[in-house]
N, C-alpha and C. Protein backbone atom coordinates (compact mmCIF):
# COMPACT_ATOMS: atom_id res chain seq x y z
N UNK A 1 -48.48 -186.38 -96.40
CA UNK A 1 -49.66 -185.55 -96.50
C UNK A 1 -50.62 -186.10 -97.53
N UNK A 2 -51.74 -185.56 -97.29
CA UNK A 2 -52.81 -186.50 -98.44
C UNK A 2 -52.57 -186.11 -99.62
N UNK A 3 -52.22 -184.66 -99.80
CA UNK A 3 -52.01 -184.43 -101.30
C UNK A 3 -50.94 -185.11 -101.78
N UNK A 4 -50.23 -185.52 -101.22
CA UNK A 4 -48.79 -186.38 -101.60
C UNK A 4 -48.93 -187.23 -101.90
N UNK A 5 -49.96 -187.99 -102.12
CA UNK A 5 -50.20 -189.60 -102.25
C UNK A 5 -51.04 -189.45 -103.13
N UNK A 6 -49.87 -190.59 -104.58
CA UNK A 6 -50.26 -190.28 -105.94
C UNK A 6 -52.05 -190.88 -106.47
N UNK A 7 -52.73 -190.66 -105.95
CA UNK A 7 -54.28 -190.97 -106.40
C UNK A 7 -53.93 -191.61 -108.03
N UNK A 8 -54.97 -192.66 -108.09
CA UNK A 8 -54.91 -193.50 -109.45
C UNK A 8 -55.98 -192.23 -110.06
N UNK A 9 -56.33 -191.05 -109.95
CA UNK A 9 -57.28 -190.15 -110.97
C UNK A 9 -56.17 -189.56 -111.85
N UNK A 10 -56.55 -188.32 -112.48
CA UNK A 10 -56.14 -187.47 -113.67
C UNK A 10 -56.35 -186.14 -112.66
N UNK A 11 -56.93 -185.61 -111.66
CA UNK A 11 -57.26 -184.29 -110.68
C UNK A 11 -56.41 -184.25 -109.33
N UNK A 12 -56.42 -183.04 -108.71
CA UNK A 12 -56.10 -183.22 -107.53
C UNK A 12 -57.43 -183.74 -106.64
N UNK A 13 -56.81 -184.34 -105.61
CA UNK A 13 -57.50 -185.09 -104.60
C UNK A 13 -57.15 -184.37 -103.69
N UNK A 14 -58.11 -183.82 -102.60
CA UNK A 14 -58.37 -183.12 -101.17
C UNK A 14 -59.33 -184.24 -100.30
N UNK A 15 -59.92 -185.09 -100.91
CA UNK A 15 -60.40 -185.79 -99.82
C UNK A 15 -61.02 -186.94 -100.72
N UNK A 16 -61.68 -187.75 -99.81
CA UNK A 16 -62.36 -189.65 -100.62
C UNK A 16 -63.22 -189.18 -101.60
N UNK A 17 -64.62 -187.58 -100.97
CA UNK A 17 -65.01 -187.10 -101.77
C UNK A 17 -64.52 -187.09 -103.40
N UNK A 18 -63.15 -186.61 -103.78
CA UNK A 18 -63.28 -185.87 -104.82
C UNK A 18 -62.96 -187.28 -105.30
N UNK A 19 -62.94 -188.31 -105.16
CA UNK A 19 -62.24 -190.01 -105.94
C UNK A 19 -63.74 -190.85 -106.29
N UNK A 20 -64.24 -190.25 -107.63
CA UNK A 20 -65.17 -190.89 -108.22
C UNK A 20 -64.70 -192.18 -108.91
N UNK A 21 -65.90 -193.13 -109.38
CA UNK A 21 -65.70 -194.29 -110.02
C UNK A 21 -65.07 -193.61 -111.59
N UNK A 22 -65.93 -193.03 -111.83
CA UNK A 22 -65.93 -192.72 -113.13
C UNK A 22 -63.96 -191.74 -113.62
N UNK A 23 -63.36 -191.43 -112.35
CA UNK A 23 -62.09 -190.84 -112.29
C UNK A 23 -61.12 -192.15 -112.58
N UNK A 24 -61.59 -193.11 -111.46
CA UNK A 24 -60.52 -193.99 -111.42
C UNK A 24 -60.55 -195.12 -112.90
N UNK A 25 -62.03 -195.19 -113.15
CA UNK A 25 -61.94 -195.48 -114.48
C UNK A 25 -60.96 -195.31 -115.70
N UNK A 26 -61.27 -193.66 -115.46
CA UNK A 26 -60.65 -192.86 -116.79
C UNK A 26 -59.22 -193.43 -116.39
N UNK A 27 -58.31 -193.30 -115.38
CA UNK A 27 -57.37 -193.97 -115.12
C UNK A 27 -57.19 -195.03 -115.72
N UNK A 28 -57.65 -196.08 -115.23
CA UNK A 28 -57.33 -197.24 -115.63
C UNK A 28 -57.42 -197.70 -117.06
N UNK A 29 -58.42 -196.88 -117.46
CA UNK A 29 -58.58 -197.18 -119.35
C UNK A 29 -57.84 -195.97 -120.09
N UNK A 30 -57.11 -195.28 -119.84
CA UNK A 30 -56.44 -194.09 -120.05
C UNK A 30 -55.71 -195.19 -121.47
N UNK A 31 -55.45 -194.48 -122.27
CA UNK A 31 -54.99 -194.92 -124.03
C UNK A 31 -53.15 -195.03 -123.54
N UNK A 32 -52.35 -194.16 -122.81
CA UNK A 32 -51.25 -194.23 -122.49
C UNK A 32 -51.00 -195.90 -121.31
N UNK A 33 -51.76 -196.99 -121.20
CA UNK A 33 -51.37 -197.67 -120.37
C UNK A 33 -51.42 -198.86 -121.30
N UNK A 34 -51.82 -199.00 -122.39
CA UNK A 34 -51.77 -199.34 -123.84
C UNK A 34 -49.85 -199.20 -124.53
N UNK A 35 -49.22 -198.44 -124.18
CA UNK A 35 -48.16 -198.34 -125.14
C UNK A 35 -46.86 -198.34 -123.67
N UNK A 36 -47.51 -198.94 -122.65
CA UNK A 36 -46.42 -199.40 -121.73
C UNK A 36 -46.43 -200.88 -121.60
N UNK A 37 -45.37 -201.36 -121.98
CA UNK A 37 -45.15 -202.57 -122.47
C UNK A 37 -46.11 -203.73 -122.61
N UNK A 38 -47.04 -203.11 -123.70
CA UNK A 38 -47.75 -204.18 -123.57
C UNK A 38 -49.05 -204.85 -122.60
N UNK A 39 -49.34 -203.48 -121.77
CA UNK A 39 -50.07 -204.32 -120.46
C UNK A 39 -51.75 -203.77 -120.91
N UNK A 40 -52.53 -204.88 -120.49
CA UNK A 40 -53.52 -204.99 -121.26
C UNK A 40 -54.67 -204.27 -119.55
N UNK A 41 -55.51 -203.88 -120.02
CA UNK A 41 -56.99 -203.21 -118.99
C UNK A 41 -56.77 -204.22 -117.57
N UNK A 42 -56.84 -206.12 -117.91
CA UNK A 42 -56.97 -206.79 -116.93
C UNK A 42 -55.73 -206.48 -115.65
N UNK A 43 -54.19 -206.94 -116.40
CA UNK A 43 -52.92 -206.24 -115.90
C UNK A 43 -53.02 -204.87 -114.93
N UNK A 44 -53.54 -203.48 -115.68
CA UNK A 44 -53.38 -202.64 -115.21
C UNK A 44 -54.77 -202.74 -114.09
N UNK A 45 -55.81 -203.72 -113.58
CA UNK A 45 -56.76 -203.76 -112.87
C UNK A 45 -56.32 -204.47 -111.56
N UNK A 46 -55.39 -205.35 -111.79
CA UNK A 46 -54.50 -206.34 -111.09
C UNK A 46 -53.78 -205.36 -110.59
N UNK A 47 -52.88 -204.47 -110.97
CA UNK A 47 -51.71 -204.13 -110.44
C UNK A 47 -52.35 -202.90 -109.56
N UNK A 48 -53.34 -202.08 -109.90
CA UNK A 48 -53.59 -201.00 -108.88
C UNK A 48 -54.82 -201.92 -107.80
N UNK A 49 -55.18 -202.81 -108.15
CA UNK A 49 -55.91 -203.23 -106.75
C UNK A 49 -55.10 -203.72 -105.88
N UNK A 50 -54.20 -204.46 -105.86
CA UNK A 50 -52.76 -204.50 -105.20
C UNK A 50 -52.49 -203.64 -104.24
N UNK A 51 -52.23 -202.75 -105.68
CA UNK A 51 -51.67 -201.36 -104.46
C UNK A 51 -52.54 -200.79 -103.85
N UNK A 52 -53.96 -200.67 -103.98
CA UNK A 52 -55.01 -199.72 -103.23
C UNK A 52 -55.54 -201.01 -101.88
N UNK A 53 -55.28 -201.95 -102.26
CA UNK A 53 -55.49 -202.86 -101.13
C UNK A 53 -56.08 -202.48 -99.75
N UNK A 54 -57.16 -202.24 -98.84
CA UNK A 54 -56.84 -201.72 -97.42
C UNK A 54 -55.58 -202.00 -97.06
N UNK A 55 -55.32 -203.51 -96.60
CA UNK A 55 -54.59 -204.19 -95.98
C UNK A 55 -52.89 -204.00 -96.38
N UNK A 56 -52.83 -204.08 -97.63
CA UNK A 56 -51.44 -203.50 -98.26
C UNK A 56 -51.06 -202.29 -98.17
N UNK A 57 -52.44 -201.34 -98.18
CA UNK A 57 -52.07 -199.67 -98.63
C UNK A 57 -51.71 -199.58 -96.85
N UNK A 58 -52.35 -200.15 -95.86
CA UNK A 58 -52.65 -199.76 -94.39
C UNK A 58 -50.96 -200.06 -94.05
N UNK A 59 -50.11 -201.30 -94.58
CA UNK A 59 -49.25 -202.13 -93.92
C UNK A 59 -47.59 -201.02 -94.52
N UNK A 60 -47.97 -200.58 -95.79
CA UNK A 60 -47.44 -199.94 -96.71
C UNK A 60 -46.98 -198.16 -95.98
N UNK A 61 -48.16 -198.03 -96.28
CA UNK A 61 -47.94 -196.70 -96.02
C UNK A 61 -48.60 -195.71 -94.66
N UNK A 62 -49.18 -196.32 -93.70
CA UNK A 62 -49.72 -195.60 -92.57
C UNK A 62 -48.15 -195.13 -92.01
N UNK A 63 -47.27 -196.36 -91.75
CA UNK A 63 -46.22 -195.94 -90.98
C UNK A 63 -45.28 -194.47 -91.18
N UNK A 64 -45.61 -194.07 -92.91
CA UNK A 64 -45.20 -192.76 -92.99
C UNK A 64 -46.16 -191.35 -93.47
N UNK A 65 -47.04 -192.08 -92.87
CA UNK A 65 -48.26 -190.80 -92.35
C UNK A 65 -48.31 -189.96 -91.15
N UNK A 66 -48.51 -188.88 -91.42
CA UNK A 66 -49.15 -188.32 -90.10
C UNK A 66 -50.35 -188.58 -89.29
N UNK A 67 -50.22 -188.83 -88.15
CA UNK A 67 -51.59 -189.77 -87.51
C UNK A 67 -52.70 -188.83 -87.52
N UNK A 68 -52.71 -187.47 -87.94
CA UNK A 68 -53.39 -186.74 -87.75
C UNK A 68 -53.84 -186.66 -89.14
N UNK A 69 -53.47 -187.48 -90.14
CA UNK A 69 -54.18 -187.87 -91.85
C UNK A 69 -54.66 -189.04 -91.87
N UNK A 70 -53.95 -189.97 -90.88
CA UNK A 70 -54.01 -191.12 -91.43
C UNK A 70 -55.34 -191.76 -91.88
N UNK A 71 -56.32 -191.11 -90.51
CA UNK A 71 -57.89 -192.16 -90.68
C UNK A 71 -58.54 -191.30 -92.66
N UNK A 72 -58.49 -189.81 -92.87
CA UNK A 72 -58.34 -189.14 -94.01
C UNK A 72 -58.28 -190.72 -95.16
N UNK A 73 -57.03 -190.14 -94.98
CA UNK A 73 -56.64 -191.26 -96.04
C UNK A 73 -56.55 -192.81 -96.42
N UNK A 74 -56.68 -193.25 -95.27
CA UNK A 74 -57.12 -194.61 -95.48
C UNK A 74 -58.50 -195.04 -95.24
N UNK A 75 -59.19 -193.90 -94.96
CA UNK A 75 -60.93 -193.60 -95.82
C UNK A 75 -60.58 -193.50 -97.65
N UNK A 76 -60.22 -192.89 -97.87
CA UNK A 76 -59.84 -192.14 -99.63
C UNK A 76 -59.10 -193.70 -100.22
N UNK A 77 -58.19 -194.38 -99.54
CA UNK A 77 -57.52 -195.46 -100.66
C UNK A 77 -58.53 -196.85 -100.43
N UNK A 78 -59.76 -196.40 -99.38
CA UNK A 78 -60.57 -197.74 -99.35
C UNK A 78 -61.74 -197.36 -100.27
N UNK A 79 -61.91 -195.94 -100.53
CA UNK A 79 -62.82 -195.89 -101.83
C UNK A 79 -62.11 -196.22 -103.39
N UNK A 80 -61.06 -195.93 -103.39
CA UNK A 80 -60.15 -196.01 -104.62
C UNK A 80 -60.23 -197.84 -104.45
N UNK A 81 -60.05 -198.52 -103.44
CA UNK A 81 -60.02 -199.74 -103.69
C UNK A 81 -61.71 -200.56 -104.32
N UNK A 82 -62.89 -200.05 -103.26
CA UNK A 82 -63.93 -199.97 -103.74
C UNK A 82 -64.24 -199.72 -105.67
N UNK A 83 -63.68 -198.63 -105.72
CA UNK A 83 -63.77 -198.55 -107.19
C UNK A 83 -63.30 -199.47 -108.18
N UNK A 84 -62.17 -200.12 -107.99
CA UNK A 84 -61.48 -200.99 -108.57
C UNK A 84 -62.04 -201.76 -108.68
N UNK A 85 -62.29 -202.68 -107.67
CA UNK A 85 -63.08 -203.68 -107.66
C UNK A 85 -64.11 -203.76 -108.81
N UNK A 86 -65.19 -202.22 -108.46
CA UNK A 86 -66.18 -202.32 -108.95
C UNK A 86 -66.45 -202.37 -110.99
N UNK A 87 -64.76 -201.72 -111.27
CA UNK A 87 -64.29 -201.48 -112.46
C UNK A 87 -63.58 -203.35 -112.90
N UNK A 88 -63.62 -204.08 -112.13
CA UNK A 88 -63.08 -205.53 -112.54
C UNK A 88 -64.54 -205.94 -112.14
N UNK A 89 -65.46 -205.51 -111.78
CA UNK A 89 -66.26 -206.91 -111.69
C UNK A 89 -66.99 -206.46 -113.07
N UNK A 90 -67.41 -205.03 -113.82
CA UNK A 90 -67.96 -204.81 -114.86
C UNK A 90 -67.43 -205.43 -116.13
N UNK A 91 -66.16 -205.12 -115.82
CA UNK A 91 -64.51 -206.00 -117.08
C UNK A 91 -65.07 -207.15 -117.10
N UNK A 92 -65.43 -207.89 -116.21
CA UNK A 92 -65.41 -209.19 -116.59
C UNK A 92 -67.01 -209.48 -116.86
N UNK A 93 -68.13 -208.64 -116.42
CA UNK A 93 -69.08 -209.14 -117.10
C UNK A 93 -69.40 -208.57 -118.62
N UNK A 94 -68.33 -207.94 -118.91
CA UNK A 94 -68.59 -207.47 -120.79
C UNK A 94 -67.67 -208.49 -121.04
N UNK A 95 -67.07 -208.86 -120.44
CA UNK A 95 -65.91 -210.09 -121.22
C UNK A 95 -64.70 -209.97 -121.46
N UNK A 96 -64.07 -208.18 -120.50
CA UNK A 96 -63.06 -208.16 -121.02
C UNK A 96 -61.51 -208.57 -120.34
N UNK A 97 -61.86 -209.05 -119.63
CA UNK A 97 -61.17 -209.65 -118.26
C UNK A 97 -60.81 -210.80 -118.18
């Protein structure tokens, strides 16, 4: 179900709607991803674009969707991937990447 699928935000998610840049941000720069072993903004930018991937999230997880969510949600993890992106291409033009 869509609510079941852990969104990289801090809110509940009901649809692509509620998955702002500025959510997945707070995510990713969240102060707690700092005191897990060590993994630095670039790491934690790497590892959820991975997982939000179309192509990975589509290959991953459609098969245990309901087909009647699926197009839902793999609208919602291609904006979450969108965001990412858009949160590594800013990283690297401040320099921190």
């Amino acid at each position: 179900r869509f609510n079941d699928i852990p969104w990289p935000v801090f809110h509940i998610v009901s649809s692509a709607d509620d998955i702002t840049y500025a959510s997945v941000h707070q995510f990713i720069y969240h102060p707690l991803w700092q005191h897990k072993a060590c993994i630095n903004h670039h790491d934690v930018i790497r590892r959820e674009l991975f997982r939000w991937h179309p192509d990975k999230f589509r290959a991953r997880m459609m098969p245990k969707i309901h087909s009647e969510e699926q197009e839902a949600i793999l609208r919602a993890a291609m904006v979450v991937s969108q965001h990412i992106i858009e949160v590594m291409r800013l990283s690297r033009l401040q320099g921190e990447a």
